[in-house]
Protein backbone atom coordinates (compact mmCIF):
# COMPACT_ATOMS: atom_id res chain seq x y z
CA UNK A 1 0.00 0.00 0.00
CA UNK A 2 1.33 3.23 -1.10
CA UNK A 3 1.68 6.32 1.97
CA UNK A 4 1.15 9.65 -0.01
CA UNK A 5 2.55 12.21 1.92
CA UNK A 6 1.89 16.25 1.13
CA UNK A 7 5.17 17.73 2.10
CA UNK A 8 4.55 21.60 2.89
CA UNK A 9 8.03 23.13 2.66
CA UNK A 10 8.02 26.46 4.24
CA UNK A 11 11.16 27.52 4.51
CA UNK A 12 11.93 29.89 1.78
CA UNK A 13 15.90 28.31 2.36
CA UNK A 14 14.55 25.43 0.79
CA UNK A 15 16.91 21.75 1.49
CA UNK A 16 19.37 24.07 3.36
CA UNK A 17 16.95 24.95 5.78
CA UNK A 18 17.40 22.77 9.48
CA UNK A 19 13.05 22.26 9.12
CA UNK A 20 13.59 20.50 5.20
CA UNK A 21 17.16 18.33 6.15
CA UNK A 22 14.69 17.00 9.56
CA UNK A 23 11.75 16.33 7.13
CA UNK A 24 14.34 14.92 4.44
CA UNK A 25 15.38 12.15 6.88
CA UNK A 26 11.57 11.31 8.13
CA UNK A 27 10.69 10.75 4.44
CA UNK A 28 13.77 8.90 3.44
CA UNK A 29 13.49 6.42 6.23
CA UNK A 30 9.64 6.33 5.84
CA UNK A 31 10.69 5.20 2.49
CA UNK A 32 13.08 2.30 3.59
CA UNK A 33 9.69 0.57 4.97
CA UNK A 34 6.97 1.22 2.85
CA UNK A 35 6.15 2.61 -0.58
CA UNK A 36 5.84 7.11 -0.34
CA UNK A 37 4.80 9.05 -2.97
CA UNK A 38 5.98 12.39 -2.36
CA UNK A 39 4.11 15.46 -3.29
CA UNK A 40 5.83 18.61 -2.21
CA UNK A 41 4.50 21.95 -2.18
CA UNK A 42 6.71 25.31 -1.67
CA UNK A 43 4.76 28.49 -1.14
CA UNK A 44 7.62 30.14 -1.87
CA UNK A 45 7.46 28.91 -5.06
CA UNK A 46 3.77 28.64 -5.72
CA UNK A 47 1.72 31.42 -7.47
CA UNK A 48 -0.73 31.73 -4.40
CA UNK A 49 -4.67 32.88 -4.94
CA UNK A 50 -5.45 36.54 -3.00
CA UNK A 51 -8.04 36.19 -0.73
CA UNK A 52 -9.87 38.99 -2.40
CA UNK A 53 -11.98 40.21 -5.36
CA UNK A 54 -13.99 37.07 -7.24
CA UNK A 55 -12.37 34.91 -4.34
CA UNK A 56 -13.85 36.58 -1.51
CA UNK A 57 -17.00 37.31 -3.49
CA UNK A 58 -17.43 33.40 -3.91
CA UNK A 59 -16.64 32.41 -0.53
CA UNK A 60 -19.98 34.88 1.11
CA UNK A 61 -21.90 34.39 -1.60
CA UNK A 62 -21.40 30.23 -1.20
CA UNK A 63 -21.98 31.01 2.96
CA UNK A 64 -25.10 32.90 1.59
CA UNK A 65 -26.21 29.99 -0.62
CA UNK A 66 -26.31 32.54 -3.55
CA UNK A 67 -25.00 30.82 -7.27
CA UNK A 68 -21.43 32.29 -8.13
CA UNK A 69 -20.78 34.10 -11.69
CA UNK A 70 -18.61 32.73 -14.08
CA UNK A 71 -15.46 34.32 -12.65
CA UNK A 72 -16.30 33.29 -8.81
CA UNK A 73 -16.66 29.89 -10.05
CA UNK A 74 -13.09 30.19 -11.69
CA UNK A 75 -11.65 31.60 -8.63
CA UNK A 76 -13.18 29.17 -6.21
CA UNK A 77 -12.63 26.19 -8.56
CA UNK A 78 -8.52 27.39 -8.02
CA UNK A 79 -8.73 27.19 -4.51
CA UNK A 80 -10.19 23.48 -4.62
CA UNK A 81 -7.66 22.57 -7.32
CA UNK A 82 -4.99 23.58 -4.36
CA UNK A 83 -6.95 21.70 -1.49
CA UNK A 84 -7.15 19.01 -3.39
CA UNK A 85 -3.65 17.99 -2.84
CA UNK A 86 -4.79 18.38 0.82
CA UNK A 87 -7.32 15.39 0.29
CA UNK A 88 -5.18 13.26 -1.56
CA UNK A 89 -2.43 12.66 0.99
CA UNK A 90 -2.58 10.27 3.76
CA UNK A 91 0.11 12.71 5.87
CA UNK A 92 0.69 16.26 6.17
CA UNK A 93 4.35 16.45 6.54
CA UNK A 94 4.45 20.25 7.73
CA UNK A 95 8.58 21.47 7.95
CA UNK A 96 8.77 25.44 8.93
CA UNK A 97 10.90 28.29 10.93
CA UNK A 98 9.46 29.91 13.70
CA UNK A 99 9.19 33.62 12.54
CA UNK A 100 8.64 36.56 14.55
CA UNK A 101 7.53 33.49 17.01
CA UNK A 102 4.43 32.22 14.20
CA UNK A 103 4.98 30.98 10.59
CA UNK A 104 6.44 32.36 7.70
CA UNK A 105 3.90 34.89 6.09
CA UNK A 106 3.72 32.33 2.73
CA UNK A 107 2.43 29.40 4.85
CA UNK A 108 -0.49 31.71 6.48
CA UNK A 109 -1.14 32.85 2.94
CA UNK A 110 -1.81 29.29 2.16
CA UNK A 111 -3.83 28.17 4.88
CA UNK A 112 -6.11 31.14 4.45
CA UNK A 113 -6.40 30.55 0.82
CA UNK A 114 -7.81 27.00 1.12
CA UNK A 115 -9.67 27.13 4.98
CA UNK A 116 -13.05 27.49 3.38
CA UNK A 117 -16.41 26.12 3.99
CA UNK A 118 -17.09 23.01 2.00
CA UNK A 119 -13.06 23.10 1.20
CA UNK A 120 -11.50 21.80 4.35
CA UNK A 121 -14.55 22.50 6.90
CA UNK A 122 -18.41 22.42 7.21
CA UNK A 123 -20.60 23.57 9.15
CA UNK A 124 -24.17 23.22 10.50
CA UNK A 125 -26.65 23.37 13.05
CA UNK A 126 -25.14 21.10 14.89
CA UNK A 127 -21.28 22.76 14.32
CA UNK A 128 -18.23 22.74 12.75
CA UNK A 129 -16.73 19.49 11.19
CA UNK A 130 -13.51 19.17 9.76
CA UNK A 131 -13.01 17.55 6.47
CA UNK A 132 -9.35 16.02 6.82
CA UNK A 133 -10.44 13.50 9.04
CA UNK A 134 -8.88 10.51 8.23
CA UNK A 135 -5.33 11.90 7.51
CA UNK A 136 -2.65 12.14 10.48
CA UNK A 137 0.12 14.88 10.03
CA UNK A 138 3.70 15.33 11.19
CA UNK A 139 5.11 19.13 11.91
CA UNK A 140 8.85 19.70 12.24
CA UNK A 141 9.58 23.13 13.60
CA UNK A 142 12.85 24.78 13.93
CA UNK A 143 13.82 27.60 16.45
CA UNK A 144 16.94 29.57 16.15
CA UNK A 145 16.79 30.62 20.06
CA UNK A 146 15.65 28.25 23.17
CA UNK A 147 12.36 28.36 23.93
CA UNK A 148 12.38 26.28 27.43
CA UNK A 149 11.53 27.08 31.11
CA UNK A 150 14.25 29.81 32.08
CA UNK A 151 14.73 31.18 28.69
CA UNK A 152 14.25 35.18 27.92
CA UNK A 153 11.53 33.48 25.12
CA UNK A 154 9.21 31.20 26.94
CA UNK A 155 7.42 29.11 24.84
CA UNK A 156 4.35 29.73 26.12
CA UNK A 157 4.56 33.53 25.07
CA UNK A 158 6.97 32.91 21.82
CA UNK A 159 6.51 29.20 20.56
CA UNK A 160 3.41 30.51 18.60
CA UNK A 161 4.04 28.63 15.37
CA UNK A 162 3.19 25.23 16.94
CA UNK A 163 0.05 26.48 18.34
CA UNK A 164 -1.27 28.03 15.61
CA UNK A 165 -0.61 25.32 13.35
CA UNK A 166 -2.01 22.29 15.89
CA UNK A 167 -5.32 24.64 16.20
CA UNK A 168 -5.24 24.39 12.37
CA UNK A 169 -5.05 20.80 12.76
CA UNK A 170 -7.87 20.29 15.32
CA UNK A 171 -10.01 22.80 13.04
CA UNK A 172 -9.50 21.03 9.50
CA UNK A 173 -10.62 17.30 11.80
CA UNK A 174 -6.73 16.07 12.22
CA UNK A 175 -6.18 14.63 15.38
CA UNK A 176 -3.36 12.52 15.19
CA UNK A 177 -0.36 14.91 14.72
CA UNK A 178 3.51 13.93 15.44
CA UNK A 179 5.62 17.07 16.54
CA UNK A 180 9.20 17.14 16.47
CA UNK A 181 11.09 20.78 17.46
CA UNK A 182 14.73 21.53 16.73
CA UNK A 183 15.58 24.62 18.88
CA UNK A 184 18.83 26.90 19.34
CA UNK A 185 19.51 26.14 15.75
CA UNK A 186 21.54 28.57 15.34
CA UNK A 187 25.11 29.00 17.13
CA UNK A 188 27.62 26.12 18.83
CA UNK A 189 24.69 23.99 19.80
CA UNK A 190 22.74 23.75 16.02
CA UNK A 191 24.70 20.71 14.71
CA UNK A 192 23.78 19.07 18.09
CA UNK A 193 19.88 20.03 17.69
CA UNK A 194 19.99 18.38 14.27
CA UNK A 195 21.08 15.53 14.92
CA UNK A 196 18.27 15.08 17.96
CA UNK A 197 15.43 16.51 15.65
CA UNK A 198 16.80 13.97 12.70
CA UNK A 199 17.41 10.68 15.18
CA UNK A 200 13.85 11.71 16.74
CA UNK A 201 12.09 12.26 13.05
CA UNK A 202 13.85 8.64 12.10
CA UNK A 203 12.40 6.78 15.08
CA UNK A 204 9.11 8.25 14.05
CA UNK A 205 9.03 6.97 10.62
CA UNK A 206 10.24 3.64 11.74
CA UNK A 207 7.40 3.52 13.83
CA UNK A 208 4.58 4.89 11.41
């Protein structure tokens, strides 16, 4: 049975980045015990939809149950071209930086161009449901600084990226989610953090 996995790359540094080497070695030993097809997808290299104009027209006038015009329809059909990919995998391989302590600006662009009703979530009278469901996803983050107890960036003010990004989980219907953090990535101590955040993103895929 084949594992696709939806690699979101998010770190504009591409397979120099600490976040894409982690992720590298998760897929590569996923690899050694079952068949992966890989599809990756760089905002940084993907000609993103604005949330705005026939876009944002389609979106209220689906939420008002109103039909779309011609170039709503086009717009909307874009956005569930890009989701699509979303469906498709059985993982969500998520690698990032922590920026500004949240994600890089590209990756929110992309979650807010596909979190749509009747594109990743519904919703009725009896609440929101989330549409991913059945998939499980893995985030690797990577931290220049230290984020633990004692630090002058607690996590629990700074490490925003990871709960942003497991609230985007929860609210799409994931909830089986693997986390693996490299921190103080940068300095004496980053060779040292990658090989933790690689040995622990090995294990992982030996045990998926």
């Amino acid at each position: 049975m084949v594992e696709h996995v939806l690699h979101i790359a998010a770190s504009p540094r591409g397979e120099r980045s600490v976040s894409a080497q982690i992720a590298s070695a998760f897929l590569s030993a996923l690899a050694e015990r079952k068949a992966v097809e890989i599809d990756r997808l760089d905002p940084w290299d993907c000609d993103l939809p604005e949330v705005d104009g026939d876009l944002l027209a389609a979106k209220y006038a689906g939420l008002a149950g109103e039909p779309l015009t011609p170039g709503q329809a086009a717009a909307w059909d874009r956005i569930r071209k890009l989701a699509d990919r979303f469906h498709r995998a059985d993982t969500l391989l998520f690698s990032l930086p922590l920026w500004n302590f949240s994600i890089p600006y590209k990756l929110k662009h992309l979650i807010d161009a596909i979190s749509h009703k009747d594109i990743l979530f519904t919703f009725d009278e009896r609440g929101l449901s989330g549409m991913l469901g059945r998939h499980r996803a893995v985030a690797i983050y990577a931290r220049g600084l230290g984020y633990g107890p004692g630090s002058q960036t607690p996590e629990a003010e700074f490490g925003l990226e990871k709960r942003y990004l497991e609230t985007w989980f929860r609210f799409v219907g994931i909830e089986t989610v693997d986390s693996i953090v490299a921190e103080q990535t940068m300095g004496a101590s980053g060779a040292e953090s990658l090989a933790q955040a690689t040995a622990q993103a090995v294990e992982l895929a030996r045990r998926y």
